[in-house]
PDB file of N, CA and C in Angstrom:
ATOM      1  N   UNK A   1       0.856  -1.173   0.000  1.00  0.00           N
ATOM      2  CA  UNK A   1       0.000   0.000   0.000  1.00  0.00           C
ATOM      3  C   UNK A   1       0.900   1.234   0.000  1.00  0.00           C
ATOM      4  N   UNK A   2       0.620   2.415  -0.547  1.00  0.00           N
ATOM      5  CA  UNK A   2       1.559   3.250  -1.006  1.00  0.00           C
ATOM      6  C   UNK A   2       0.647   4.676  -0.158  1.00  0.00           C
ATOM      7  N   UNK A   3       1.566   5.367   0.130  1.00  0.00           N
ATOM      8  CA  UNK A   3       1.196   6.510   0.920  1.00  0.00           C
ATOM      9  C   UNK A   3       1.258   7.460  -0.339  1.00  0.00           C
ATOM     10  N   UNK A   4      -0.297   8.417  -0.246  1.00  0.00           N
ATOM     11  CA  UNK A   4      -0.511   9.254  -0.549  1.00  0.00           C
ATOM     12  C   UNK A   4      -0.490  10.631   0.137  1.00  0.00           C
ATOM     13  N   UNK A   5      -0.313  11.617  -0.265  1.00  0.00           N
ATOM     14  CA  UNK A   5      -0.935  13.205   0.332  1.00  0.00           C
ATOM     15  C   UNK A   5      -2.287  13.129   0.223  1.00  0.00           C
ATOM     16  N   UNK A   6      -2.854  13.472   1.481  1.00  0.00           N
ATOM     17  CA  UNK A   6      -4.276  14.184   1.661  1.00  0.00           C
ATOM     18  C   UNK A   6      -4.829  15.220   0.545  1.00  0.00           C
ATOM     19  N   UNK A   7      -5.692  15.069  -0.502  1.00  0.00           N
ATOM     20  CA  UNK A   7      -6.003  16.265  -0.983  1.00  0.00           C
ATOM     21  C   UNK A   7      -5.670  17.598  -0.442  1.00  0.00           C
ATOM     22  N   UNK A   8      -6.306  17.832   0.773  1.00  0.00           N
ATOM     23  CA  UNK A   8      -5.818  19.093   1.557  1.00  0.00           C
ATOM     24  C   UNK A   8      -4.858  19.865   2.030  1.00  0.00           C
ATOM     25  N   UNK A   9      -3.888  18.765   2.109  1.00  0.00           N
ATOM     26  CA  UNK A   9      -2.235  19.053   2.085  1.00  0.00           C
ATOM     27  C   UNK A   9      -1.998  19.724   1.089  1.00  0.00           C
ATOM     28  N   UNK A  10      -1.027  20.996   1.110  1.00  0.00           N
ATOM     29  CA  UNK A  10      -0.459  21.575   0.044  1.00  0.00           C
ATOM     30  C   UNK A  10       0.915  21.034  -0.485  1.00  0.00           C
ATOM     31  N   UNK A  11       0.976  21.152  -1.768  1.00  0.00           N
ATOM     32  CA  UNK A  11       1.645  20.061  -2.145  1.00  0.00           C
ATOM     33  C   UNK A  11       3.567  20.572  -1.598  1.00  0.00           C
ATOM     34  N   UNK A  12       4.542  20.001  -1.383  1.00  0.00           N
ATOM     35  CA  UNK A  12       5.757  20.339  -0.658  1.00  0.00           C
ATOM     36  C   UNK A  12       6.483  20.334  -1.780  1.00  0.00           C
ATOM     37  N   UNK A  13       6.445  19.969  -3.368  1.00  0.00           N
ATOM     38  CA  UNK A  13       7.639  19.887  -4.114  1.00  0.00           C
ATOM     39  C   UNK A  13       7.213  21.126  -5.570  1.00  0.00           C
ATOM     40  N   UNK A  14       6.246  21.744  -5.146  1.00  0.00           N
ATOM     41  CA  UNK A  14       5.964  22.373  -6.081  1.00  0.00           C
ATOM     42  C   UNK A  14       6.612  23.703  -6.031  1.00  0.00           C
ATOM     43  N   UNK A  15       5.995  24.813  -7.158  1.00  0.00           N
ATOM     44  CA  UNK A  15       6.845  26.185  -6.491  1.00  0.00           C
ATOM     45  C   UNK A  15       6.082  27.009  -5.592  1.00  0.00           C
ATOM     46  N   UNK A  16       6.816  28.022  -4.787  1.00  0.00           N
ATOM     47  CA  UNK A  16       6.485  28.739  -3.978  1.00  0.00           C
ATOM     48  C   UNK A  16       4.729  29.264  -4.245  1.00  0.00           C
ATOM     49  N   UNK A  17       4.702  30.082  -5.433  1.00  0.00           N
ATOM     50  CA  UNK A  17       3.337  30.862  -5.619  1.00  0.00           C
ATOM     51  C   UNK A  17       2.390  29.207  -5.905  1.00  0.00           C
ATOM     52  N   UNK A  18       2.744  27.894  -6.240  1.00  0.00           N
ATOM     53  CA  UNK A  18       1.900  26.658  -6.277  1.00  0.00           C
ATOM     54  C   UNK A  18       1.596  26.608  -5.075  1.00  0.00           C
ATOM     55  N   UNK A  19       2.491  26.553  -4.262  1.00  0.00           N
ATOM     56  CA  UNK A  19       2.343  26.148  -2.714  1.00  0.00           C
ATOM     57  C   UNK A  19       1.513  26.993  -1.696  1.00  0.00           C
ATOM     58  N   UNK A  20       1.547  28.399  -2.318  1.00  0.00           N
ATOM     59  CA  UNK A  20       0.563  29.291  -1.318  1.00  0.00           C
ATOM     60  C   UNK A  20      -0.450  29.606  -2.204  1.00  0.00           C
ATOM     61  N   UNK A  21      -0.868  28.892  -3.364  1.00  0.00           N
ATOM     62  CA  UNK A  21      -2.577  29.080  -4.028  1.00  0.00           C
ATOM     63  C   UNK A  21      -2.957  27.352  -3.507  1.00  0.00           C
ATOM     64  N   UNK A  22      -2.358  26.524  -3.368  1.00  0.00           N
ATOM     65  CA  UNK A  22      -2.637  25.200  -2.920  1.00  0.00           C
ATOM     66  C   UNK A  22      -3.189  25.345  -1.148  1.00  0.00           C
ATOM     67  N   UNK A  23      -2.197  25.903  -0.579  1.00  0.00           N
ATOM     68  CA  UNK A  23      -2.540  26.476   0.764  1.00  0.00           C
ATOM     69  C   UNK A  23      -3.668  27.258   1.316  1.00  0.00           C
ATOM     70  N   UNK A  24      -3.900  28.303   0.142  1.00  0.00           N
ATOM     71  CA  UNK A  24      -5.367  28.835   0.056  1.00  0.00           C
ATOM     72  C   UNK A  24      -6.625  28.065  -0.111  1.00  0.00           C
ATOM     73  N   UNK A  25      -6.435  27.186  -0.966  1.00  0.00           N
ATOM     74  CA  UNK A  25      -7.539  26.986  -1.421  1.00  0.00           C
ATOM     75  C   UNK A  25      -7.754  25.761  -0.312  1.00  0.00           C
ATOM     76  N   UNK A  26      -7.141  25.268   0.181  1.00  0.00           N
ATOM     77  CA  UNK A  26      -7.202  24.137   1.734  1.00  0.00           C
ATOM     78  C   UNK A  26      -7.627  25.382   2.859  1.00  0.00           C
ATOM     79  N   UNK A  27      -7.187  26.796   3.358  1.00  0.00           N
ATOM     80  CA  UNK A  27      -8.409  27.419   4.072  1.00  0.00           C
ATOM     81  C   UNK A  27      -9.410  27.679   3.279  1.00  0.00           C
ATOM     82  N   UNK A  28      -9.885  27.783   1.726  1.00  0.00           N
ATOM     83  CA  UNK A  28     -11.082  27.840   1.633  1.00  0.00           C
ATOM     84  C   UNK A  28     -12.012  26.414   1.654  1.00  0.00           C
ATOM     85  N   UNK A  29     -11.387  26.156   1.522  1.00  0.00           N
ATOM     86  CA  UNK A  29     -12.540  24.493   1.710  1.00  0.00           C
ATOM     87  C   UNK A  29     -12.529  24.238   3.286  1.00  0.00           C
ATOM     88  N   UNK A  30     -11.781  24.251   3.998  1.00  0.00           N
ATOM     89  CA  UNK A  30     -11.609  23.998   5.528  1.00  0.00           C
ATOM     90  C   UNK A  30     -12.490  25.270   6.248  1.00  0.00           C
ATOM     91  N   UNK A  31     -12.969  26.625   5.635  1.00  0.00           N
ATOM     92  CA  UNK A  31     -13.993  27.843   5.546  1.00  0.00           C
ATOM     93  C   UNK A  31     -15.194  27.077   5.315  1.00  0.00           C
ATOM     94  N   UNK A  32     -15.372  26.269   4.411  1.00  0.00           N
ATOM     95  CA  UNK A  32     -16.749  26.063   3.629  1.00  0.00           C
ATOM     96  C   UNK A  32     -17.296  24.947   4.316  1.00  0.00           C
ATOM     97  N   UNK A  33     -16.081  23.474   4.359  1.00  0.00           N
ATOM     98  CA  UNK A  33     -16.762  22.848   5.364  1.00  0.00           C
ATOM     99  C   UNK A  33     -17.395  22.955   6.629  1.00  0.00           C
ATOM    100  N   UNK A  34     -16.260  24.173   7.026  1.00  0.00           N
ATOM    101  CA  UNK A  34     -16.980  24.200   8.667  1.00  0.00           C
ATOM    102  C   UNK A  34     -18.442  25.275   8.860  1.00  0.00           C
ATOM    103  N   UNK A  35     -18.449  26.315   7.229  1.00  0.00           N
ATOM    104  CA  UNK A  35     -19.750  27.042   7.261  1.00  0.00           C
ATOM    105  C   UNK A  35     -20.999  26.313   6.782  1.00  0.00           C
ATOM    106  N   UNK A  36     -20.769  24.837   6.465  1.00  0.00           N
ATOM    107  CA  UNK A  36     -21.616  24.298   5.462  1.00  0.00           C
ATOM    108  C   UNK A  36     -23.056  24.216   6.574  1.00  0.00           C
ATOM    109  N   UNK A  37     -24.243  24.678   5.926  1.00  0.00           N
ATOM    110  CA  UNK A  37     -25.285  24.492   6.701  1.00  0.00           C
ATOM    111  C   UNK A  37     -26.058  25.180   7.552  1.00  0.00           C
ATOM    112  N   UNK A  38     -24.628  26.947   8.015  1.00  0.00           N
ATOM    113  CA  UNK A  38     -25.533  27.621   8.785  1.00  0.00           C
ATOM    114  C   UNK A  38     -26.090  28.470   8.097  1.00  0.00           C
ATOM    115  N   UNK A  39     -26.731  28.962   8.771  1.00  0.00           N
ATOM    116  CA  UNK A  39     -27.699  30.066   8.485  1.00  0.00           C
ATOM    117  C   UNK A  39     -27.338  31.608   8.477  1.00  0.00           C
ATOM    118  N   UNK A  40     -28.115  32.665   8.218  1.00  0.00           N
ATOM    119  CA  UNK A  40     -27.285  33.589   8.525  1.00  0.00           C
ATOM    120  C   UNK A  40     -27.156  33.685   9.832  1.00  0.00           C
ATOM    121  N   UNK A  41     -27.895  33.453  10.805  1.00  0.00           N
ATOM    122  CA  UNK A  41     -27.815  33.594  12.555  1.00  0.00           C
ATOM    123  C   UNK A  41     -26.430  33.438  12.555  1.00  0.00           C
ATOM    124  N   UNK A  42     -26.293  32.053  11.818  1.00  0.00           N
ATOM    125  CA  UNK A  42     -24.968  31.249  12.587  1.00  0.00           C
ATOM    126  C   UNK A  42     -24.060  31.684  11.713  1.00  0.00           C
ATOM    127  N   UNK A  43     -23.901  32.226  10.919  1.00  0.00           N
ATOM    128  CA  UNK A  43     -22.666  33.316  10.311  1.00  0.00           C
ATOM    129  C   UNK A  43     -22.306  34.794  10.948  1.00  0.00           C
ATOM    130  N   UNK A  44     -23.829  35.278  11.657  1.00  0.00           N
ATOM    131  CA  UNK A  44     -23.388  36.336  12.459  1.00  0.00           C
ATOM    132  C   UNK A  44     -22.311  36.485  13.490  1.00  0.00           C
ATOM    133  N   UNK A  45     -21.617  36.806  13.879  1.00  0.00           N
ATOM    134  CA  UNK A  45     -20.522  36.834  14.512  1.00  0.00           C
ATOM    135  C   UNK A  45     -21.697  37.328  16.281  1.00  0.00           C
ATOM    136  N   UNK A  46     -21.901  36.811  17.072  1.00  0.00           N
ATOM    137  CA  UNK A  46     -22.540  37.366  18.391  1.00  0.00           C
ATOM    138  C   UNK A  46     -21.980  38.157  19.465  1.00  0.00           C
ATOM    139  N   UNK A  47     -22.751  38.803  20.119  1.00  0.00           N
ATOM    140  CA  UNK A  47     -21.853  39.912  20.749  1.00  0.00           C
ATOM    141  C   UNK A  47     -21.086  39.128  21.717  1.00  0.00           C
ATOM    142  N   UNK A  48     -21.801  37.844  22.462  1.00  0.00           N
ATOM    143  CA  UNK A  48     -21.580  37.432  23.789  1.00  0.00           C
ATOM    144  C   UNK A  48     -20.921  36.658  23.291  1.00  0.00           C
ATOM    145  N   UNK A  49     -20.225  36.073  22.343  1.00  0.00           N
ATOM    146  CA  UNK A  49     -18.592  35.343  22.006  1.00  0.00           C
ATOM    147  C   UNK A  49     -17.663  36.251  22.766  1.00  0.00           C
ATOM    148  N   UNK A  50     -16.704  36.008  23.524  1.00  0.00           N
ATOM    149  CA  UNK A  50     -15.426  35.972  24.086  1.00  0.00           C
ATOM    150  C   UNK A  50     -13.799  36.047  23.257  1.00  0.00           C
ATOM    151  N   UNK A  51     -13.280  37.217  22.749  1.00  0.00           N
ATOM    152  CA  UNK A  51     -12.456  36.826  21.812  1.00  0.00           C
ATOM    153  C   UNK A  51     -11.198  35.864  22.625  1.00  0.00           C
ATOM    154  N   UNK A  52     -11.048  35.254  21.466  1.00  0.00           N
ATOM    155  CA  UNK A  52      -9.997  34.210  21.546  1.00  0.00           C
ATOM    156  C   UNK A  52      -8.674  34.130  21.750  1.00  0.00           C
TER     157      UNK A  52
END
């Protein structure tokens, strides 16, 4: 069995500007999965969140 990279992984042998549009586009999907489903409520940012 042969080890692959994770889709999501940005790829390590490519060039620099490959590696940070590969990198992007893994926070935009890792954005989308975790927004998938809310609503606008739950996109509102709330007052009574605590910054981090």
């Amino acid at each position: 069995m042969s080890e692959q990279t994770p889709a999501w992984d940005p790829p390590l042998t490519d060039t620099d500007a490959e590696q940070i549009a590969a990198a992007l586009d893994r926070q935009r999907a890792t954005f989308r999965w975790k927004a998938d489903g809310l609503d606008t409520a739950g996109l509102t940012p709330s007052a009574s969140a605590s910054p981090s």
